[in-house]
Protein backbone atom coordinates (compact mmCIF):
# COMPACT_ATOMS: atom_id res chain seq x y z
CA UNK A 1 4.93 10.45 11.44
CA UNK A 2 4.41 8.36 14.74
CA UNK A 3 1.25 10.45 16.85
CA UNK A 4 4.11 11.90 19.62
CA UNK A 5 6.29 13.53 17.10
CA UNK A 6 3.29 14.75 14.59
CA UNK A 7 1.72 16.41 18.23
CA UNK A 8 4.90 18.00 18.75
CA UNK A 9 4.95 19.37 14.83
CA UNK A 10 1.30 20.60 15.54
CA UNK A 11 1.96 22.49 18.58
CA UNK A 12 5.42 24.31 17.27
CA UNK A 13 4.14 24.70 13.97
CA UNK A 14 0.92 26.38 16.48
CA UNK A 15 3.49 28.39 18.33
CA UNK A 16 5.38 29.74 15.49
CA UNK A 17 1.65 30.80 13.35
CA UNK A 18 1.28 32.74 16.38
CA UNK A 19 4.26 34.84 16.47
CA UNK A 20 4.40 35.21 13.08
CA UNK A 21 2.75 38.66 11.02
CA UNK A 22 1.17 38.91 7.62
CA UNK A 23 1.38 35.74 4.94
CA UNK A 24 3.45 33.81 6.93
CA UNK A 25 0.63 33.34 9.61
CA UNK A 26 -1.86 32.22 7.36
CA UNK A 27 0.12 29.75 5.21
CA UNK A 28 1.27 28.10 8.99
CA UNK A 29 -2.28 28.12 9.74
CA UNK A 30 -3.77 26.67 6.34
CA UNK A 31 -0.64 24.27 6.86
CA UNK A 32 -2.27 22.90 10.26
CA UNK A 33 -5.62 22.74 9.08
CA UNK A 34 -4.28 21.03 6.15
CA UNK A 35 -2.25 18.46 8.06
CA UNK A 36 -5.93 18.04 10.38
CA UNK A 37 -7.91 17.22 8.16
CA UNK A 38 -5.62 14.77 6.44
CA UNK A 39 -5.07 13.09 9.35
CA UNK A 40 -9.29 12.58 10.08
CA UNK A 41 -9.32 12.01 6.15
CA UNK A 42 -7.19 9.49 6.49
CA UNK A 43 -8.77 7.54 9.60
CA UNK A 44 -12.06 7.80 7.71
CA UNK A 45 -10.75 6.53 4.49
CA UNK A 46 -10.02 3.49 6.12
CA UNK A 47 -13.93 3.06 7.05
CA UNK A 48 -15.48 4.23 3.35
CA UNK A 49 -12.96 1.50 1.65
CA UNK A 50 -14.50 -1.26 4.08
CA UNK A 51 -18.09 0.23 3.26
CA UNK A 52 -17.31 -0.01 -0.64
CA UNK A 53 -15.58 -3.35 -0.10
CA UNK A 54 -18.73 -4.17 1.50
CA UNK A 55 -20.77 -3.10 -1.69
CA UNK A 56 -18.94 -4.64 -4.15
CA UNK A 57 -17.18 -7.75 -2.88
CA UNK A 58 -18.74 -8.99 0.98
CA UNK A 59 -16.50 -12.15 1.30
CA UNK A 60 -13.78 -9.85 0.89
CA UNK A 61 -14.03 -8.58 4.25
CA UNK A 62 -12.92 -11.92 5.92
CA UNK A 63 -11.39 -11.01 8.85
CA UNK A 64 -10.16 -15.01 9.60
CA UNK A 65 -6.15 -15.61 8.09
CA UNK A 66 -8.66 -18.76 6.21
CA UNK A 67 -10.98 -16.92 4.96
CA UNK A 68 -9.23 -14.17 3.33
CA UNK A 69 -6.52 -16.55 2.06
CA UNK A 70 -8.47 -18.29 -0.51
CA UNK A 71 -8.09 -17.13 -4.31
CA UNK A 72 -10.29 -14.89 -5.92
CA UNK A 73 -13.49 -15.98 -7.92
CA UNK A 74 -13.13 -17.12 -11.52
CA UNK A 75 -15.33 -14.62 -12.73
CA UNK A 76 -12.69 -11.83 -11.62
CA UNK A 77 -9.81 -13.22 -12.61
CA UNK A 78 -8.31 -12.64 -16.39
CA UNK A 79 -4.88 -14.08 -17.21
CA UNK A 80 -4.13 -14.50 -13.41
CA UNK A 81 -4.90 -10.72 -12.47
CA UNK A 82 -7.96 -10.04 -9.87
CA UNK A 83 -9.42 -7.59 -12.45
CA UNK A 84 -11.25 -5.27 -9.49
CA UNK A 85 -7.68 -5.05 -8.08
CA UNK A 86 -5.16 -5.98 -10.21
CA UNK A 87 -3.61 -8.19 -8.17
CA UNK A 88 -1.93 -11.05 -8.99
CA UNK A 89 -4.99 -14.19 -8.07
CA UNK A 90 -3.11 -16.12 -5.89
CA UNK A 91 -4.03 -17.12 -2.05
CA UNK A 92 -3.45 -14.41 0.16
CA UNK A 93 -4.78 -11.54 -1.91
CA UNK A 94 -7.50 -10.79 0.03
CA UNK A 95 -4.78 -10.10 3.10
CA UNK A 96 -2.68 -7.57 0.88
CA UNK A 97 -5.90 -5.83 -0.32
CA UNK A 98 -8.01 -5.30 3.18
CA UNK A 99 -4.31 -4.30 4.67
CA UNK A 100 -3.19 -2.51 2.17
CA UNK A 101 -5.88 -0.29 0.68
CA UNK A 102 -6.93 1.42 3.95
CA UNK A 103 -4.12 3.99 3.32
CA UNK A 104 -2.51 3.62 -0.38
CA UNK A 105 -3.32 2.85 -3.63
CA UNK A 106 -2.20 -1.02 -4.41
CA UNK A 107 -0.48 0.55 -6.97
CA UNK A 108 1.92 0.92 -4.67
CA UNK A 109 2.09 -2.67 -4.08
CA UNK A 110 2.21 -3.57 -7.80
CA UNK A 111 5.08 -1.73 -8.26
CA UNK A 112 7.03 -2.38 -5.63
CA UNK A 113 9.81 -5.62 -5.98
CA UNK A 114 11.18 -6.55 -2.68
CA UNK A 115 12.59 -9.70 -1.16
CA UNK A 116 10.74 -11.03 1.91
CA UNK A 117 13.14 -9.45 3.78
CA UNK A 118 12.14 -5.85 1.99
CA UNK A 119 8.44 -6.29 2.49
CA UNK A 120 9.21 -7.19 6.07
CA UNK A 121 11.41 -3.86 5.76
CA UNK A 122 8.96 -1.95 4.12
CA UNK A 123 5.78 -3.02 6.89
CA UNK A 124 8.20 -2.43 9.74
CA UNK A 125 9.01 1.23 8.62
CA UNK A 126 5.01 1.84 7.78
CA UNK A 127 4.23 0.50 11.42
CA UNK A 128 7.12 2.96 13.04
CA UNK A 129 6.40 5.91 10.96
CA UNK A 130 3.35 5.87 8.84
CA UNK A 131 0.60 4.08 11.80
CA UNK A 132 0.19 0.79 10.44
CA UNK A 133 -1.12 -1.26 13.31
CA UNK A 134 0.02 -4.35 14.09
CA UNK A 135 -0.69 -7.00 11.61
CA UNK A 136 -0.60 -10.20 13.81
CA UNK A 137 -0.98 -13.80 12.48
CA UNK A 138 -2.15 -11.86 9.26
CA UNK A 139 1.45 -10.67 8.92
CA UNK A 140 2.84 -14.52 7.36
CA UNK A 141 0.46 -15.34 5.06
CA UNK A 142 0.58 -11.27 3.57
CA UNK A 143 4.27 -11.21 3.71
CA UNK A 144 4.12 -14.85 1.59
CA UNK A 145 1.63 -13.30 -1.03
CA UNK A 146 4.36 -10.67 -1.35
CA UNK A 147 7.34 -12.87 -1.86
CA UNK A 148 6.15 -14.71 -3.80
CA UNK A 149 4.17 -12.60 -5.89
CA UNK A 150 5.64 -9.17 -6.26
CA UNK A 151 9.65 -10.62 -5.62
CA UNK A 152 12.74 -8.44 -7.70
CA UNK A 153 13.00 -9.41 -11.54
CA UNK A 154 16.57 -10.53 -12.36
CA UNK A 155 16.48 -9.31 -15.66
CA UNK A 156 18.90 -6.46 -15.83
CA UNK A 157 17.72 -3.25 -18.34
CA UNK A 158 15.51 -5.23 -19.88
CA UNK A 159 14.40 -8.61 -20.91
CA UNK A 160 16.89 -10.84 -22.74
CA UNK A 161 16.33 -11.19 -26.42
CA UNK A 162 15.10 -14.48 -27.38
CA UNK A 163 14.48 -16.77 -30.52
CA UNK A 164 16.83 -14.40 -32.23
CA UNK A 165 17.26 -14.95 -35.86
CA UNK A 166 21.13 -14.07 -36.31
CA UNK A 167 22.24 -13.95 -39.75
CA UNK A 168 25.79 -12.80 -41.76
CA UNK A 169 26.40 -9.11 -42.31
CA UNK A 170 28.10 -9.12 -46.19
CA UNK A 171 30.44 -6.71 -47.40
């Protein structure tokens, strides 16, 4: 929700608690301090994941487009897959994971299969609606990890059978 429009919800969804009697008023009002809190959760969030990045991984906080593009260590990468993230090892990582996990799991991200024209999509609709600030020069080299990394499978239903050993049904 951009800030004007969530104010506006606030202060109607205020108005109406107010006028309203009985159960009504206090769901409306556990619904605002709900949606309050989430909102200072979710600015806070942002500050314990840096802490915890801190902890666990320091040159992960590199705020340079450089810095944060090389590849993961060796030690946490198995089969191509940053193991603390699950990301796919491969330069830019460290972009799509300081960006990313302020406000979502990268599950998210894994999950996702978009065209760079999708991601672009998707970060233009998180920056209008959800407050994702703007992402500067970091914005090529995470929307490159993206493409390239977490791009639409052409394979249909399912994966084409291959090495198939065809044989004769007899009668």
């Amino acid at each position: 929700m951009k800030k004007q429009s969530r104010d506006q919800v606030i202060l109607a969804a205020a108005a109406f608690a107010t006028r309203s009697r009985g159960c009504a008023k206090w769901l409306l009002q556990a619904l605002l301090c709900l949606l309050l809190l989430s909102e200072v959760s979710c600015q806070g969030k942002q500050e314990e994941n840096r802490q915890a990045t801190a902890q666990s991984d320091p040159a992960a906080l590199a705020d340079s487009v450089e810095a944060a593009a090389l590849p993961p260590p060796d030690s946490d990468v198995v089969d191509g897959i940053h193991v603390p993230t699950g990301l796919i090892a491969d330069e830019g990582y460290v972009l799509v994971r300081n960006n990313c996990i302020s406000c979502h799991s990268l599950n998210l991200v894994k999950n996702k299969r978009a065209t760079r024209e999708g991601w672009l999509s998707t970060i233009r609709w998180m920056q209008q609606t959800q407050g994702l600030w703007d992402l500067g020069e970091n914005e090529k080299p995470i929307l490159d990890y993206l493409a390239r990394n977490y791009a639409p499978d052409d394979m249909g239903r399912r994966k084409q059978l291959t090495e198939v050993e065809w044989y004769i049904l007899k009668e």
